[in-house]
C-alpha atoms as a PDB file:
ATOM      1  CA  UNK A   1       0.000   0.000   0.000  1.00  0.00           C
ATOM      2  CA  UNK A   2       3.245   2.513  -0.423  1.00  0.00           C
ATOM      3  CA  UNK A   3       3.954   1.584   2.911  1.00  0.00           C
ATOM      4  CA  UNK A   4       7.955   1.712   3.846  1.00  0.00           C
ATOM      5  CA  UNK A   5       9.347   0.047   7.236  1.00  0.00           C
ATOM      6  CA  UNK A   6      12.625  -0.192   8.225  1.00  0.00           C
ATOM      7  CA  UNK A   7      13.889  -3.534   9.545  1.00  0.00           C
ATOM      8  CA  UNK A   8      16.107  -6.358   9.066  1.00  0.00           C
ATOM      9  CA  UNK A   9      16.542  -7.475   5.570  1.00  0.00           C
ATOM     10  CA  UNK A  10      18.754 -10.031   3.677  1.00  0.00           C
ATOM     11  CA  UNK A  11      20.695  -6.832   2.132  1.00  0.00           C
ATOM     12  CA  UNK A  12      20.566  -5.045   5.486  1.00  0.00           C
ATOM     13  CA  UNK A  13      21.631  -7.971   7.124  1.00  0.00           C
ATOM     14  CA  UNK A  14      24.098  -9.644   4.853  1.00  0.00           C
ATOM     15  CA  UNK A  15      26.382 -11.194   7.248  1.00  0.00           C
ATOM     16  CA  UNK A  16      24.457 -13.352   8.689  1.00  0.00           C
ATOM     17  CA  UNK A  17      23.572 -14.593   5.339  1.00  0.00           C
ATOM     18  CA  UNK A  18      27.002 -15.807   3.695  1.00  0.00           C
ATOM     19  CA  UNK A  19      27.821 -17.882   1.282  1.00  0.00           C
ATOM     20  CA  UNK A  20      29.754 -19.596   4.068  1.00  0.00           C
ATOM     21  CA  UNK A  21      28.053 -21.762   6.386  1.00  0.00           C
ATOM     22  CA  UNK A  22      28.282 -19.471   9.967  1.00  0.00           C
ATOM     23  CA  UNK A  23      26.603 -21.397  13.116  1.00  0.00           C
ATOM     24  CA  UNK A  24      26.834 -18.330  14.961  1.00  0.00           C
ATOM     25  CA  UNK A  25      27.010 -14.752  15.865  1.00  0.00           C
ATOM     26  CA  UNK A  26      30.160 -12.659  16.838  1.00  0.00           C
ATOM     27  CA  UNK A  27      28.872 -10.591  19.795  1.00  0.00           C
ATOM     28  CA  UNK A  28      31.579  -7.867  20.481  1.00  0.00           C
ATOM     29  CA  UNK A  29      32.882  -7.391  23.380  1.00  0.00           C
ATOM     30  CA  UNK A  30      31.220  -4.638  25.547  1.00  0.00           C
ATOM     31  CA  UNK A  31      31.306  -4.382  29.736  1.00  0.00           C
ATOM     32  CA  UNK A  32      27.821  -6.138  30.546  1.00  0.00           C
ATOM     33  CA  UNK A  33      26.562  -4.442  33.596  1.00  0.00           C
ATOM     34  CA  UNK A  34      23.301  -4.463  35.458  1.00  0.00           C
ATOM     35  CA  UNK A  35      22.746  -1.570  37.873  1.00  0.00           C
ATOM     36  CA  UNK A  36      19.371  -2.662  38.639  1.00  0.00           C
ATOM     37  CA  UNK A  37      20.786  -5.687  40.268  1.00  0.00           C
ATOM     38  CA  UNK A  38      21.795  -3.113  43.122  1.00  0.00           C
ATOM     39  CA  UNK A  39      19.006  -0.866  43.654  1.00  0.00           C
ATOM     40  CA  UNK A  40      15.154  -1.911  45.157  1.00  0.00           C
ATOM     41  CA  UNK A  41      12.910  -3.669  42.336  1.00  0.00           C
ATOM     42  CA  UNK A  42       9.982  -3.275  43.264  1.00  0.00           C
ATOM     43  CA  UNK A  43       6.642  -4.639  41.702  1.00  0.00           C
ATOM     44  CA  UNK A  44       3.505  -2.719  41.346  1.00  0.00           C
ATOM     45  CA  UNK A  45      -0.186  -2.926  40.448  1.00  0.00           C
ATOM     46  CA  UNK A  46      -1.085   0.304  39.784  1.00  0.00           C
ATOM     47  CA  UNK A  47       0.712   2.705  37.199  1.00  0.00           C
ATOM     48  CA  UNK A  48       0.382   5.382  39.197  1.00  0.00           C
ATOM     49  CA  UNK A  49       1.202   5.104  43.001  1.00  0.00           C
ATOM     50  CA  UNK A  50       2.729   5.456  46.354  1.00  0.00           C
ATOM     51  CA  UNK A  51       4.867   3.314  47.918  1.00  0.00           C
ATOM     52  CA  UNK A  52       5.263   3.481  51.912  1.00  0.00           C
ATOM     53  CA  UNK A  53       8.359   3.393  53.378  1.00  0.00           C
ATOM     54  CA  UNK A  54       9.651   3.018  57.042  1.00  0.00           C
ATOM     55  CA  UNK A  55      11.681   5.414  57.823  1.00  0.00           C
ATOM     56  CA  UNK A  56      14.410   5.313  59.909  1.00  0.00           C
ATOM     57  CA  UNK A  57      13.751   5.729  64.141  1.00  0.00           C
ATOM     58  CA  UNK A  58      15.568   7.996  66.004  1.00  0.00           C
ATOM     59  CA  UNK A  59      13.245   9.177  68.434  1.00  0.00           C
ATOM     60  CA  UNK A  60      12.600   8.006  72.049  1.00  0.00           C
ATOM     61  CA  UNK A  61       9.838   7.160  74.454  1.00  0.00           C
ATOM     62  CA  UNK A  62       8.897   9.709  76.965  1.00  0.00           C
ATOM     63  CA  UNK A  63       8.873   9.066  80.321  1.00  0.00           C
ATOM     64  CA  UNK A  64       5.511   9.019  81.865  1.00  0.00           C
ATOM     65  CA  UNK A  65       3.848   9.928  85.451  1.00  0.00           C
ATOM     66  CA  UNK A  66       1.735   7.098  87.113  1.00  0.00           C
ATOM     67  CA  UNK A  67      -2.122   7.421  85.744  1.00  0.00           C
ATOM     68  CA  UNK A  68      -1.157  10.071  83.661  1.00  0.00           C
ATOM     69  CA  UNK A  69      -2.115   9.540  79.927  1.00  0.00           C
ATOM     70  CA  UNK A  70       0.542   7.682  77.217  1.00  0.00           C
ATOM     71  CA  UNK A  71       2.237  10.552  75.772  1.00  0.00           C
ATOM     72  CA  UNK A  72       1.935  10.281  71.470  1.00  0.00           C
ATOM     73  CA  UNK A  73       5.061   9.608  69.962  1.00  0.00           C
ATOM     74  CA  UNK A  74       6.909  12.369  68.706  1.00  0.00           C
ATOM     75  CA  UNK A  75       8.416  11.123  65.362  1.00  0.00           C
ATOM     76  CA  UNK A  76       7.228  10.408  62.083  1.00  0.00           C
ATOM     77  CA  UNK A  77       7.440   6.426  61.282  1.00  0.00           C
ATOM     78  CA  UNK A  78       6.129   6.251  57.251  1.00  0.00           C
ATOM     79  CA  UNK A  79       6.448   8.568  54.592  1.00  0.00           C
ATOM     80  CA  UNK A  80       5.573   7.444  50.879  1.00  0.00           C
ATOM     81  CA  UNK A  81       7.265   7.081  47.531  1.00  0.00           C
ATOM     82  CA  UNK A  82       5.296   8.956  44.596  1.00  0.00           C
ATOM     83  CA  UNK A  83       5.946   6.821  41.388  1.00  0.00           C
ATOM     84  CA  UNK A  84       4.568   7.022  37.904  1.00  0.00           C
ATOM     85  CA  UNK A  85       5.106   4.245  35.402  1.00  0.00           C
ATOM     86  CA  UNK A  86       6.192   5.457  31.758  1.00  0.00           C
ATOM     87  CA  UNK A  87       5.774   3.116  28.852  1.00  0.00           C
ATOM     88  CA  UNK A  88       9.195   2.368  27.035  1.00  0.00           C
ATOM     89  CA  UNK A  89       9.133   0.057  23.904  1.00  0.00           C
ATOM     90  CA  UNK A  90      11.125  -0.908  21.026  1.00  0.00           C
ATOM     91  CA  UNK A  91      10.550  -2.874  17.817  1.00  0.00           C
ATOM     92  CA  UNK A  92      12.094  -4.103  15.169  1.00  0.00           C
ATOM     93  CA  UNK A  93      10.986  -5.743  11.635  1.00  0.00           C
ATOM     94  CA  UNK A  94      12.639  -8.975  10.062  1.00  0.00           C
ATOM     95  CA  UNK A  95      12.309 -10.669   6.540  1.00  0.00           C
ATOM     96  CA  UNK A  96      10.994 -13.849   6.875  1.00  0.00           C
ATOM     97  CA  UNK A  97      13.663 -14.729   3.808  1.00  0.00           C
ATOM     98  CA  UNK A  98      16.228 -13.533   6.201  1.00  0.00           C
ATOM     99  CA  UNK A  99      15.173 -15.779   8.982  1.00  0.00           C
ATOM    100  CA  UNK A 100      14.778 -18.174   6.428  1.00  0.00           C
ATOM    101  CA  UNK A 101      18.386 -18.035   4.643  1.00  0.00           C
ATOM    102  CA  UNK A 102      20.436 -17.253   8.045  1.00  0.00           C
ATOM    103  CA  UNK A 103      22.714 -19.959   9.263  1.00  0.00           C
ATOM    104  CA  UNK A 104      22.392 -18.299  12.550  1.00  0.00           C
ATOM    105  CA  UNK A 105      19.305 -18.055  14.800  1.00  0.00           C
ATOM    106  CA  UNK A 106      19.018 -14.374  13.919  1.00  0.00           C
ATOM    107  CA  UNK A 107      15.211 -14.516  15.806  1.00  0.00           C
ATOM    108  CA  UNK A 108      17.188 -15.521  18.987  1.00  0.00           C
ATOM    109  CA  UNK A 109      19.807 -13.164  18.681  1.00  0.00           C
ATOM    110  CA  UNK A 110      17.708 -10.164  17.929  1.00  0.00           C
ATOM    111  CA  UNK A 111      15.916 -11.274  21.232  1.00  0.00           C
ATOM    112  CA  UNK A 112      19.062 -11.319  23.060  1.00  0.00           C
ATOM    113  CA  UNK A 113      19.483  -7.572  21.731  1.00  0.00           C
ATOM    114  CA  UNK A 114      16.235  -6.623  23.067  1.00  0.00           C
ATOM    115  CA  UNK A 115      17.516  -7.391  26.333  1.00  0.00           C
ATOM    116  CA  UNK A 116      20.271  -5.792  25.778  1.00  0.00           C
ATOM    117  CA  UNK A 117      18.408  -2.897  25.386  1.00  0.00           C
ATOM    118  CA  UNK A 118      16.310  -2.993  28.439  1.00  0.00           C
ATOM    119  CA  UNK A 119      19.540  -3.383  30.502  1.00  0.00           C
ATOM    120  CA  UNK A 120      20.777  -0.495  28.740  1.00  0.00           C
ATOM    121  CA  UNK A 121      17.752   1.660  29.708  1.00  0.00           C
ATOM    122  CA  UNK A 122      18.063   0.655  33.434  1.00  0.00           C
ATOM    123  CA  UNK A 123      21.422   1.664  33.815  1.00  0.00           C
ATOM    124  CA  UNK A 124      20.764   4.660  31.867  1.00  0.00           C
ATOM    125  CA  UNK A 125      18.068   5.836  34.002  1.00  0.00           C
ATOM    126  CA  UNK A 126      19.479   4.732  37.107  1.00  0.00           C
ATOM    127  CA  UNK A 127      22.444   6.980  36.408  1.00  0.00           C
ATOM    128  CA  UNK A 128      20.308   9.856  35.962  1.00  0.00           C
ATOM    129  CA  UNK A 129      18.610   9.513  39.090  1.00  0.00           C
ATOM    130  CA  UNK A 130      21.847   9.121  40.817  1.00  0.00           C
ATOM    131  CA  UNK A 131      23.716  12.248  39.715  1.00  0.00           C
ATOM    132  CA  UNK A 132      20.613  14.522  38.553  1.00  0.00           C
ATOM    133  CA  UNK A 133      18.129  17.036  39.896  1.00  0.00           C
ATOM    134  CA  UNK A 134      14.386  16.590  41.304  1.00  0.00           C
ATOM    135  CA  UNK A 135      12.961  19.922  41.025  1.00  0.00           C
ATOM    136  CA  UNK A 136      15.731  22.335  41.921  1.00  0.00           C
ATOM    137  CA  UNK A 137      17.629  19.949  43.920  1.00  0.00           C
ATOM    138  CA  UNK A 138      20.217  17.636  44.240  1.00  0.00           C
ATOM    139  CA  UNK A 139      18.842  14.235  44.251  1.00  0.00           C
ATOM    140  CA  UNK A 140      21.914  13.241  46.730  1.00  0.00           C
ATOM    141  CA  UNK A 141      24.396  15.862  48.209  1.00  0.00           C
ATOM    142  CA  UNK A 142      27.709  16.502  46.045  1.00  0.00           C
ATOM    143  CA  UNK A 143      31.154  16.321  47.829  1.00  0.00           C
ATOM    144  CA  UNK A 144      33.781  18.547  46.288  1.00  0.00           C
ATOM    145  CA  UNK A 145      37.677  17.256  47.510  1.00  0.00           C
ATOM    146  CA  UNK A 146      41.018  17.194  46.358  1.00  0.00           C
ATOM    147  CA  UNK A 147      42.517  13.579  47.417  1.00  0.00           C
ATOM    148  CA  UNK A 148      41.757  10.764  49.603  1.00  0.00           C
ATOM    149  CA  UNK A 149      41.001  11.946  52.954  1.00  0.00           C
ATOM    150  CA  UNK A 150      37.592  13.355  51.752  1.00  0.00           C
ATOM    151  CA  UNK A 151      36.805  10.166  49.895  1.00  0.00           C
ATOM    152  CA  UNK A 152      37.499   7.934  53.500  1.00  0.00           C
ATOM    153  CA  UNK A 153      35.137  11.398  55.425  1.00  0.00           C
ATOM    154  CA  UNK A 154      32.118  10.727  52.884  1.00  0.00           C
ATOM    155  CA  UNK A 155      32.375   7.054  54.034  1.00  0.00           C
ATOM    156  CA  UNK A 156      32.876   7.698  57.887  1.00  0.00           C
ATOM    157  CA  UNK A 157      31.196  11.135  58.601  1.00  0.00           C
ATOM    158  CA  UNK A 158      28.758  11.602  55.432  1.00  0.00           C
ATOM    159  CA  UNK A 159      26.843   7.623  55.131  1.00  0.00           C
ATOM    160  CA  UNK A 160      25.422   5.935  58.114  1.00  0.00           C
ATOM    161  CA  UNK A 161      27.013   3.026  59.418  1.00  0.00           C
ATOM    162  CA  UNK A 162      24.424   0.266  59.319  1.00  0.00           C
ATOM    163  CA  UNK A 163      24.072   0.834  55.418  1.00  0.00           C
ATOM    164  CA  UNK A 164      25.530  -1.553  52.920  1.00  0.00           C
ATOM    165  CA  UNK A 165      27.617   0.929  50.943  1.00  0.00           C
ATOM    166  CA  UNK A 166      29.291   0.380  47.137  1.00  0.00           C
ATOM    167  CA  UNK A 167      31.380   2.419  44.702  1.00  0.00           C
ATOM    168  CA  UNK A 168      30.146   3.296  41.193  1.00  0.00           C
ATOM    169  CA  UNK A 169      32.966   5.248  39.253  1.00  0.00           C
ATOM    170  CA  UNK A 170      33.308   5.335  35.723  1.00  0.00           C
ATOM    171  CA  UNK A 171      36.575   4.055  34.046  1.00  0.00           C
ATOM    172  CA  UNK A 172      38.759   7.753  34.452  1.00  0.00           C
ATOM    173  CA  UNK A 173      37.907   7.673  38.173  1.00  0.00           C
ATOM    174  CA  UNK A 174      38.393   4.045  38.905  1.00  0.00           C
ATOM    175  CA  UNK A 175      42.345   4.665  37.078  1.00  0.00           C
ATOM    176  CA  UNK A 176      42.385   8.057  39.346  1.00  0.00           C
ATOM    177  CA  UNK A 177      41.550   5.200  42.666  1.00  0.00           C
ATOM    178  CA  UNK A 178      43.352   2.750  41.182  1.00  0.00           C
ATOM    179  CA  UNK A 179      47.032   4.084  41.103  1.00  0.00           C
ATOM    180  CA  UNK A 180      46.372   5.839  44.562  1.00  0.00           C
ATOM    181  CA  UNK A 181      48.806   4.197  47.368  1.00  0.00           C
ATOM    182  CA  UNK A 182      49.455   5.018  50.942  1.00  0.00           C
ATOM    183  CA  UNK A 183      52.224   5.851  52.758  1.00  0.00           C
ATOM    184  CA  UNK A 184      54.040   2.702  52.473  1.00  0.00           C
ATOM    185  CA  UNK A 185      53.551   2.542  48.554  1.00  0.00           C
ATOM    186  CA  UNK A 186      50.997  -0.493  48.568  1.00  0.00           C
ATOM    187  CA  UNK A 187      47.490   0.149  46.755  1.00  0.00           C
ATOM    188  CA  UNK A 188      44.142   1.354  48.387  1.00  0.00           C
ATOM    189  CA  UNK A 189      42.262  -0.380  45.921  1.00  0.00           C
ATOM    190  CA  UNK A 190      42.148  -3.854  47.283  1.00  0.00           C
ATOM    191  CA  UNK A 191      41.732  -7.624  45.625  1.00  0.00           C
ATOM    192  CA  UNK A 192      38.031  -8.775  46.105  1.00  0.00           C
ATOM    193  CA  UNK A 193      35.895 -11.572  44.871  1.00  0.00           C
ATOM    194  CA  UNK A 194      32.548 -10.564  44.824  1.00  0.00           C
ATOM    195  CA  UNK A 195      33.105  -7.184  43.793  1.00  0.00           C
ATOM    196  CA  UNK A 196      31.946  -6.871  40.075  1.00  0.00           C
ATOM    197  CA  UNK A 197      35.680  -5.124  38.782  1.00  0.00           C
ATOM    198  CA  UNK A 198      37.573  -7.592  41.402  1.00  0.00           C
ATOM    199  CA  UNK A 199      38.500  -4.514  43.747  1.00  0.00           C
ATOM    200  CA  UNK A 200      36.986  -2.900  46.653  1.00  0.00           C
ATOM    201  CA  UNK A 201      37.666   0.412  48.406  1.00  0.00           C
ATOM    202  CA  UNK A 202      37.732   0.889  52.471  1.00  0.00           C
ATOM    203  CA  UNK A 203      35.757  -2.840  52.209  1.00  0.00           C
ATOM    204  CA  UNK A 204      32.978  -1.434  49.835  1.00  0.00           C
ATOM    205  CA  UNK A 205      32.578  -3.245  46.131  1.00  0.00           C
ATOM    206  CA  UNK A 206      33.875  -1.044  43.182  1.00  0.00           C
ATOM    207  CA  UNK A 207      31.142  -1.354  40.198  1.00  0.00           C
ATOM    208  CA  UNK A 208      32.849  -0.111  37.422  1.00  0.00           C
ATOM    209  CA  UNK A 209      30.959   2.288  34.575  1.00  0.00           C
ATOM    210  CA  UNK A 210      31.868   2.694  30.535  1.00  0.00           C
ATOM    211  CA  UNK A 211      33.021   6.514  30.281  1.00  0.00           C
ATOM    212  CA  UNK A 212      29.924   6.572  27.357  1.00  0.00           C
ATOM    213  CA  UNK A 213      27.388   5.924  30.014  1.00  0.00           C
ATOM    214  CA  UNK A 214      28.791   7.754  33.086  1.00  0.00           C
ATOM    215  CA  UNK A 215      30.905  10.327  31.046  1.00  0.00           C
ATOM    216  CA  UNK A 216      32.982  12.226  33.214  1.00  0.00           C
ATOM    217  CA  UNK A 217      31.938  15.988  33.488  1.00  0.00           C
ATOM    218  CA  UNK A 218      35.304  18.061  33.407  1.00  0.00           C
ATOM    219  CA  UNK A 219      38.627  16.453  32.410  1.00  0.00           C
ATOM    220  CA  UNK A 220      40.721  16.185  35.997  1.00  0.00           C
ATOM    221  CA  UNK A 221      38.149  15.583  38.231  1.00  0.00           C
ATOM    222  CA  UNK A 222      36.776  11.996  38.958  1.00  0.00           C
ATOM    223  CA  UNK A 223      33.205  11.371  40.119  1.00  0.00           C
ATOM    224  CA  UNK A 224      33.153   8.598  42.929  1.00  0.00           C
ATOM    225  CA  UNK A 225      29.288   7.520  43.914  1.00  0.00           C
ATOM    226  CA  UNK A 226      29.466   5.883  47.295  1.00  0.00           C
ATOM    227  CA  UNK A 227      26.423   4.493  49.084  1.00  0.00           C
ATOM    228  CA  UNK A 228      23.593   2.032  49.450  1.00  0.00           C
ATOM    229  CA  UNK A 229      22.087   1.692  46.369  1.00  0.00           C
ATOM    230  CA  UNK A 230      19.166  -0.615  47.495  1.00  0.00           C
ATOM    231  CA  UNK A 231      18.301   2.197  49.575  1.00  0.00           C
ATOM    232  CA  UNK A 232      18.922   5.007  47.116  1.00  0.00           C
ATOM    233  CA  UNK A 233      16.817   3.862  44.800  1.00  0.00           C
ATOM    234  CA  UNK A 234      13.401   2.142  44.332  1.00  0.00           C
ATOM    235  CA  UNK A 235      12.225   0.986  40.261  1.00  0.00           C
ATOM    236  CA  UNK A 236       8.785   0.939  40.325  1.00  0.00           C
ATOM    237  CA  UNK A 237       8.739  -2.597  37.788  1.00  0.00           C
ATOM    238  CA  UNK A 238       4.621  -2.686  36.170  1.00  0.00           C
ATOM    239  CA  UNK A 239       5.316  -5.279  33.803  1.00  0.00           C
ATOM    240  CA  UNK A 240       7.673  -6.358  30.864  1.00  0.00           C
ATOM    241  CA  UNK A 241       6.098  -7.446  27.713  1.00  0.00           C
ATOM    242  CA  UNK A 242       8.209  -9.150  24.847  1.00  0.00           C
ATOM    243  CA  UNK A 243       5.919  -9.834  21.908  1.00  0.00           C
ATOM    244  CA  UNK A 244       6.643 -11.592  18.400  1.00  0.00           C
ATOM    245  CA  UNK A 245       4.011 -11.426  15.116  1.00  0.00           C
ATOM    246  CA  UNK A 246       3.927 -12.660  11.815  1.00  0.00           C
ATOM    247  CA  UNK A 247       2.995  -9.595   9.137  1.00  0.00           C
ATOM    248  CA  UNK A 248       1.856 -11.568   6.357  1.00  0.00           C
ATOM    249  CA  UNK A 249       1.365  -8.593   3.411  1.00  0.00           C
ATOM    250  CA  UNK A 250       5.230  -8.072   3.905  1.00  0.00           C
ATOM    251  CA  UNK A 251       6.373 -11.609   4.346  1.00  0.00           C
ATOM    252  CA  UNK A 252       8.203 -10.109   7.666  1.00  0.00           C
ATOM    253  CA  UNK A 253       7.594 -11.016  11.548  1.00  0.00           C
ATOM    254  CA  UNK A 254       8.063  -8.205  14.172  1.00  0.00           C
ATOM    255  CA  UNK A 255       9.667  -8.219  17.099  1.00  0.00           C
ATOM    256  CA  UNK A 256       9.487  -5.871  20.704  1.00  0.00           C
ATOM    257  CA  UNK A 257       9.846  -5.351  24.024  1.00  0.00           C
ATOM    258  CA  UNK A 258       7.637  -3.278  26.039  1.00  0.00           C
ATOM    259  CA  UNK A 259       8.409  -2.213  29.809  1.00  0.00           C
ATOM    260  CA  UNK A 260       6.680  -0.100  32.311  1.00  0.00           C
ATOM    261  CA  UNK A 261       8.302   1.245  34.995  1.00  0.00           C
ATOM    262  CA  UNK A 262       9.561   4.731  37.261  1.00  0.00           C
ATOM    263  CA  UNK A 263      13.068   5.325  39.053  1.00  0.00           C
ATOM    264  CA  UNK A 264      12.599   7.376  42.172  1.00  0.00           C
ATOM    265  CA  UNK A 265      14.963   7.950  45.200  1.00  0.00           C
ATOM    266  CA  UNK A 266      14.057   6.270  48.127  1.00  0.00           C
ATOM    267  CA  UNK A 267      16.371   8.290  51.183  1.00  0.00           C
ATOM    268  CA  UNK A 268      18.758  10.798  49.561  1.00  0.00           C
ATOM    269  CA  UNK A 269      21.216  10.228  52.687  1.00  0.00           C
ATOM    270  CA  UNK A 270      22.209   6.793  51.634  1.00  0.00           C
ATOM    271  CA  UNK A 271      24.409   7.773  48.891  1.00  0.00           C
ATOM    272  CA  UNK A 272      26.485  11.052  48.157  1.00  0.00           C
ATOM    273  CA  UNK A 273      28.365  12.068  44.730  1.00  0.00           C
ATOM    274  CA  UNK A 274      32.401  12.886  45.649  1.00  0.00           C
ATOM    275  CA  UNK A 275      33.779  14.778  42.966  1.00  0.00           C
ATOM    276  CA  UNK A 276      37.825  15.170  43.425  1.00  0.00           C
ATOM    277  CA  UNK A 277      39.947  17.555  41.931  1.00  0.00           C
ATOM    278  CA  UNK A 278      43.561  16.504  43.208  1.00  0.00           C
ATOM    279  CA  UNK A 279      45.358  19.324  43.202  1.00  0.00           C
ATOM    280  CA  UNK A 280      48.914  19.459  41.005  1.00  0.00           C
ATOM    281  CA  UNK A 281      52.050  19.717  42.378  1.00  0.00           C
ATOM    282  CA  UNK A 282      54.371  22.509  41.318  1.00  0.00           C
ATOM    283  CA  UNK A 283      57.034  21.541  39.015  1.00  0.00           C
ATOM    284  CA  UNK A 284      60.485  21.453  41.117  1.00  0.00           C
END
């Protein structure tokens, strides 16, 4: 009917259709991170919402006379979350003589792209959360410093002690940390096995960022994100739809991947964003 779609094709999609018999496809190497693994998922019924939370106890009971009445207690114990689901999708057209003619599982692997994607949009949005702005403020207070000693502050003055606390730097900050010693020459950044980038600072995992997704902001100072990120953070997970359909009047199939969801900070003391400027030494 004149109508044009953009999709995967045999021409488009030529190399997974050689003349060559190719069982399957060269994924390139990219870092394969999941910062939703870290913050509170969350499933809802309701696209638009609040979500209670218990917040943290500091008050006291008062003391009280004999037959006198029980005093109320002075401190607030719940506040709520405000969430709002947005719909994000993507799809994505195939030949069917593509699907037909690869050697490879192309239907799979576009699948395995989709996901790919969603990941991406987590991390993405996580990110933003982290370092941006709700209303006029700071989603989580920002440090300024010029070496280690306010890095080891922000994790003994700045965090409370009972929370879980991690490192998310992005890969100019973690080579600023990682060439830092002490005063006996031996590195801060220490060996650890359940960290995701196999090093941990002051005890806390260091989750490593691509410079493309957590670009740093000016050249010679290095964003360090230190906190509990399950507390941080609550996505707001609807549902996540991945759908497949035959389009017979182009001899195609479709595929997509639908999610619903909101990223909204949960207690914007359980993380704070250190940015260090070391300062440079005269020349001698």
């Amino acid at each position: 009917m004149g109508e044009q779609r953009d999709g995967l094709t045999t021409t488009t999609a030529g190399a997974v259709v050689p003349q060559e018999v190719i069982e399957d496809v060269w994924n390139l190497k990219k870092s394969d991170y999941d910062l939703a693994k870290y913050v509170t998922v969350k499933q809802v019924g309701t696209p638009v919402g609040t979500y209670p939370i218990a917040l943290t106890n500091n008050g006291v009971l008062a003391t009280k006379e004999e037959l006198a009445d029980v005093p109320e207690i002075d401190a607030t114990l719940f506040r709520g979350v405000d969430y709002k689901v947005a719909t994000r999708a993507g799809k994505i057209y195939l030949s069917n003589e593509l699907v037909e003619d690869s050697e490879v599982d192309i239907v799979a692997e576009v699948k395995n792209q989709l996901k790919k994607l969603v990941q991406n949009t987590d991390n993405s949005n996580i990110i933003s959360v982290l370092t941006g702005k709700t209303g006029t403020n700071d989603n989580f207070k920002h440090i300024t410093g010029t070496g280690l000693d306010d890095i080891k502050q922000t994790f003994n003055i700045e965090l409370d002690p009972a929370l879980s606390l991690s490192v998310i730097v992005n890969q100019d900050a973690y080579n600023y940390l990682d060439t830092l010693k002490d005063s006996e020459g031996r590195y801060l950044l220490q060996p650890s096995i359940t960290a995701p980038s196999g090093k941990q600072l002051f005890g806390a995992p260091v989750i490593v960022i691509a410079n493309k997704v957590l670009p740093t902001d000016k050249a010679g100072t290095y964003r360090i994100i230190i906190g509990d990120f399950s507390q941080a953070i609550f996505l707001a997970q609807k549902n996540e739809v991945n759908t497949q359909w035959e389009r017979f009047d182009s001899y195609s199939q479709g595929l997509a991947v639908v999610i619903r969801n909101d990223y909204e900070v949960v207690d914007p003391d359980a993380a704070r964003i250190v940015d260090i400027t070391p300062v440079t030494k005269p020349a001698a």
